[in-house]
Protein backbone atom coordinates (compact mmCIF):
# COMPACT_ATOMS: atom_id res chain seq x y z
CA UNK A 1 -65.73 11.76 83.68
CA UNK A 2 -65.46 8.95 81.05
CA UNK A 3 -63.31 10.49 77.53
CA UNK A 4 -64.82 11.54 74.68
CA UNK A 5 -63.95 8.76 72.71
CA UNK A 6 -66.72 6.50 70.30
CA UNK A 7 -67.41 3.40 72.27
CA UNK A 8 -68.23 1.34 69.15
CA UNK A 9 -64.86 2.23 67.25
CA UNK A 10 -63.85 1.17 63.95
CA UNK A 11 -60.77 -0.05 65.99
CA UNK A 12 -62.49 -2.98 67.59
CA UNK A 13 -63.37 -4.51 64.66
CA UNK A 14 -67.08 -5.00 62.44
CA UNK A 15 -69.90 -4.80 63.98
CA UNK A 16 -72.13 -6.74 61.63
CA UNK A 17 -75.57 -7.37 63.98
CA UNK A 18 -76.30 -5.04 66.84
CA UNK A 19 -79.18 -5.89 70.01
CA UNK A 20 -80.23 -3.41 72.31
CA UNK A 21 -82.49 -3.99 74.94
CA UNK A 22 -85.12 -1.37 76.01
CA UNK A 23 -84.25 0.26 79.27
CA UNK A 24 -80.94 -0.74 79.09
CA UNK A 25 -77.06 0.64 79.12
CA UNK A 26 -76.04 -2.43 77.55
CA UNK A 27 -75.67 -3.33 73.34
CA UNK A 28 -74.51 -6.56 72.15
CA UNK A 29 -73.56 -6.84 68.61
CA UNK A 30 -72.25 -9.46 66.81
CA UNK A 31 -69.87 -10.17 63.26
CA UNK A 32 -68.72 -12.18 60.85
CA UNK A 33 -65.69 -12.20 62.22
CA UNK A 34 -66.72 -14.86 64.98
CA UNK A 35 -66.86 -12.31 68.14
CA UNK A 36 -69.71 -10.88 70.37
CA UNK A 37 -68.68 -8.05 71.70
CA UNK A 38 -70.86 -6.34 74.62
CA UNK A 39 -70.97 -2.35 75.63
CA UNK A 40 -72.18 -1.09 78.30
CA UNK A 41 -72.75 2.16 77.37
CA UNK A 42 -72.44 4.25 80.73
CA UNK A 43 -69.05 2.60 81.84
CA UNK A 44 -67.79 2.61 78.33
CA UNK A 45 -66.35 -1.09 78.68
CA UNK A 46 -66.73 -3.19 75.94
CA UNK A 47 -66.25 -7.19 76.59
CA UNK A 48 -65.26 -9.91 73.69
CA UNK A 49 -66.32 -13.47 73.55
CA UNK A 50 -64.95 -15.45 70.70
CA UNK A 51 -67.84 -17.44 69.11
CA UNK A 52 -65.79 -19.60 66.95
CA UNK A 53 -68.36 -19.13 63.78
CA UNK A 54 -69.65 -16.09 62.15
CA UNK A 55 -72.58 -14.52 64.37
CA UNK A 56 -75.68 -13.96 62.67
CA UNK A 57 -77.95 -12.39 65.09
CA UNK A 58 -77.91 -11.92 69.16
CA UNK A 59 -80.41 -11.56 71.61
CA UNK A 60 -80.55 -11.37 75.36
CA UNK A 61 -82.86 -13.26 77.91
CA UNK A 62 -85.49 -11.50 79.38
CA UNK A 63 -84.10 -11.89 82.48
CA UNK A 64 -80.39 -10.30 80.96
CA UNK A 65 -78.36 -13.37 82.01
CA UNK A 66 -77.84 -15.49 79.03
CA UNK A 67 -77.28 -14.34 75.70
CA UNK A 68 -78.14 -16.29 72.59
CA UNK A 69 -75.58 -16.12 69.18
CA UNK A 70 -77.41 -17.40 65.69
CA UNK A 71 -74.22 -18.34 63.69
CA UNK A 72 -73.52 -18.69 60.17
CA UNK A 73 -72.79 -22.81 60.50
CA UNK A 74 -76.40 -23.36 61.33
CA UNK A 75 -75.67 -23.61 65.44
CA UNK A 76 -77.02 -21.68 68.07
CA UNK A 77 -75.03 -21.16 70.95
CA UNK A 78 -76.19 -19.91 74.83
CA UNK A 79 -73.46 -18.32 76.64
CA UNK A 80 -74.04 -16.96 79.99
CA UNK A 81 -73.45 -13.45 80.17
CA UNK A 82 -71.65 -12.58 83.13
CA UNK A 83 -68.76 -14.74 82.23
CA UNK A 84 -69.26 -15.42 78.71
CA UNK A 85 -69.10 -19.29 79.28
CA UNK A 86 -70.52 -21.55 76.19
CA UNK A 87 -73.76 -22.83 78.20
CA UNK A 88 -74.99 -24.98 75.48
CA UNK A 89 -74.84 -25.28 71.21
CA UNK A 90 -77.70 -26.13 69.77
CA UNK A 91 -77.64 -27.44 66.03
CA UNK A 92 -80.55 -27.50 63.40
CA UNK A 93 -81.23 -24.28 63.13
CA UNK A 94 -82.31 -22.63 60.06
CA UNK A 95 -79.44 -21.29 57.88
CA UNK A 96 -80.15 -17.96 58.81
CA UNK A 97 -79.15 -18.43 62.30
CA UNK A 98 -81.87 -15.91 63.00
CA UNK A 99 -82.74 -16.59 67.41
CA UNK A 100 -84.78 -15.32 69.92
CA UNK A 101 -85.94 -15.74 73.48
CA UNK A 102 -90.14 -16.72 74.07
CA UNK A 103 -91.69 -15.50 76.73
């Protein structure tokens, strides 16, 4: 049995944007402070990834393998999930940073 501890802690540091997907265990939220930080909510492991900019927004691929981090600097940045390996940045983005994945 897993303690009765909150998994998203004030400990860990801000939570600032926060994507869940449907049917899922897992919630990735991003902050200012340049992390992504994944839970997976059964386990109650959490994994960093250090951006290097402040995150934005976050989504996940429909197929849960990449994840994508809108950042404050205008980039977009694919990481692949599993490891959290920088896939790709992306620049020209809107300010907002806001991403997501099209079907």
């Amino acid at each position: 049995m897993l303690p009765k501890s909150p998994l998203l802690d004030q400990t860990a540091g801000p939570c600032d944007i926060i994507s869940a997907r449907p049917c899922s265990a897992e919630v990735v939220a991003g902050s200012v402070d340049g992390t992504m930080r994944r839970f997976d909510v059964r386990a109650g492991l959490e994994s960093i990834d250090d951006i290097g900019a402040p995150v934005t927004s976050v989504r996940a691929s429909h197929d849960g393998n990449c994840l994508l981090a809108g950042c404050m600097d205008g980039g977009v940045r694919l990481l692949d999930k599993a490891g959290g390996d920088l896939l790709a940045t992306y620049r020209g983005a809107l300010p907002s940073g806001m991403v997501s994945f099209q079907a």
